[in-house]
Every structure is written in structure tokens, then in C-alpha cells.
Protein backbone atom coordinates (compact mmCIF):
# COMPACT_ATOMS: atom_id res chain seq x y z
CA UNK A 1 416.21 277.52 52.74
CA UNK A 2 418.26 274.46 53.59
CA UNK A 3 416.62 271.27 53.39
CA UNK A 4 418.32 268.13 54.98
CA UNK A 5 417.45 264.45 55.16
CA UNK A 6 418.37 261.92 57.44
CA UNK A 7 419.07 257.60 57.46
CA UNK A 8 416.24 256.39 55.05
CA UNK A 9 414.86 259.58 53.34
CA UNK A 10 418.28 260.47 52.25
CA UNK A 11 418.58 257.21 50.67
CA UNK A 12 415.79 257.27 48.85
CA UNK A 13 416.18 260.96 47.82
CA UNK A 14 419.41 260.21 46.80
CA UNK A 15 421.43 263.82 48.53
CA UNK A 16 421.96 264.69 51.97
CA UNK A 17 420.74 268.38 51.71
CA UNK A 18 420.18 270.81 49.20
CA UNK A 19 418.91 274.31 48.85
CA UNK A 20 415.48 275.09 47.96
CA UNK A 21 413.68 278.00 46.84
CA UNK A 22 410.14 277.79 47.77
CA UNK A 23 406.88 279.82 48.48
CA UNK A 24 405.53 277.25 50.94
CA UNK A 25 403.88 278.82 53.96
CA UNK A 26 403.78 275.52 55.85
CA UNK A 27 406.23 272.36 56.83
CA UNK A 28 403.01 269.87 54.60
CA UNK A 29 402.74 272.79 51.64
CA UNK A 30 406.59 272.35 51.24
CA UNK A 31 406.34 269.00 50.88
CA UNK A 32 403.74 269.11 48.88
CA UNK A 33 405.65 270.88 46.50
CA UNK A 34 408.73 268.16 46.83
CA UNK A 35 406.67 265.29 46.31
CA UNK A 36 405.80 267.13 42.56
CA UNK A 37 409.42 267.38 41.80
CA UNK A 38 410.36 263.71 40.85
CA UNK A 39 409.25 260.19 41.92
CA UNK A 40 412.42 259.82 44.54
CA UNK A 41 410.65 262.76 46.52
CA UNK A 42 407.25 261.14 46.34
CA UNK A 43 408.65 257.69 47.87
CA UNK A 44 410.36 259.44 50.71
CA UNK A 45 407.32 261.68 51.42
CA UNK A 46 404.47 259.12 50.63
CA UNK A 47 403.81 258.55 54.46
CA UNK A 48 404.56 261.64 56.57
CA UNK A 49 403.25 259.59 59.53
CA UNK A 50 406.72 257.67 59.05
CA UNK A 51 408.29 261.48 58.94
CA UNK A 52 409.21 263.51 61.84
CA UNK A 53 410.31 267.22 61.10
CA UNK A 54 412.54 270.37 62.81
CA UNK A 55 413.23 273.72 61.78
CA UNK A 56 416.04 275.36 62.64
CA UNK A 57 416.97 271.89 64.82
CA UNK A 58 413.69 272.32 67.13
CA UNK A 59 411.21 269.88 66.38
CA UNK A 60 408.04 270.99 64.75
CA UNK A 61 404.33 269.44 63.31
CA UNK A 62 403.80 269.68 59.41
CA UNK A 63 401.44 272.32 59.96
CA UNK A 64 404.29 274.64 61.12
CA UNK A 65 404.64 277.79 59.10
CA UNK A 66 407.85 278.10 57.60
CA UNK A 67 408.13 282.20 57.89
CA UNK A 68 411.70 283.35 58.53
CA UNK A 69 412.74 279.38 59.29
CA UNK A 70 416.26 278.86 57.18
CA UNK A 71 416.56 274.94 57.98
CA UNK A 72 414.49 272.33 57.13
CA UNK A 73 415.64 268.95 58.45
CA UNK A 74 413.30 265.50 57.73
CA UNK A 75 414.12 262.65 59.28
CA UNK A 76 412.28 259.36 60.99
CA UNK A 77 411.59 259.10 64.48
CA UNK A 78 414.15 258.31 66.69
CA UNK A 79 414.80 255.70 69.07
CA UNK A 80 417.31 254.69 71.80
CA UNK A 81 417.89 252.57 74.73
């Protein structure tokens, strides 16, 4: 699936988006396995309160299952005026 980040997860992951092969059945067990990859991923996870989530550009909880879903997208909650 495609994974994306947004404003200050991408900076602190360093890439934009990149493909990931995963057996994750939820939105938290795939992060799980990102925060194990490398210390970038554990910053940008480390609060998932901070963290909102959609897949396939509908927003979602962490406790979504991830079944047939082909777009991840992490970002922090919006604001606007």
C-alpha cells in the first residue's frame, strides 16, 4: 500500500510517501510496525494523539482495519479560519 505523510511527519520521516509491504490488520498494528523500522519513524509516531489518519482520503480511527485499503495518508489535525 501507499503510505503518505503530511507538514511535520514528513519532516521528520524525511519522504513524502513510499510504498509499504505490510501484514498489518489495523491503522495502530501498521504503525506499530513503522515505529520498529528506524528512530525517524518512532519520533513521528511517538504520540498518535498528535496523529490524525485516512484511508483511501476518508478519515479513519487507528483501530481501522486496513483490509483491501491501498492508501494510507498520516497527517496532524487540521485547522482553519
Amino acid at each position: 500500500m501507499d503510505v503518505l505523510y503530511f507538514a511535520w511527519v514528513r519532516e521528520r520521516i524525511g519522504l513524502p510517501r513510499e510504498r509499504v509491504e505490510t501484514q498489518a490488520a489495523t491503522v495502530k498494528d501498521l504503525v506499530t510496525e513503522l515505529r520498529a523500522r528506524e528512530a525517524r519513524y518512532d519520533a513521528a509516531f511517538a504520540d498518535t494523539t498528535a496523529l490524525r489518519v485516512a484511508l483511501d482520503q476518508v478519515l479513519a480511527d487507528f483501530d481501522a482495519p486496513l483490509a483491501g485499503v491501498r492508501e494510507v495518508a498520516f497527517f496532524p489535525p487540521m485547522t482553519g479560519g
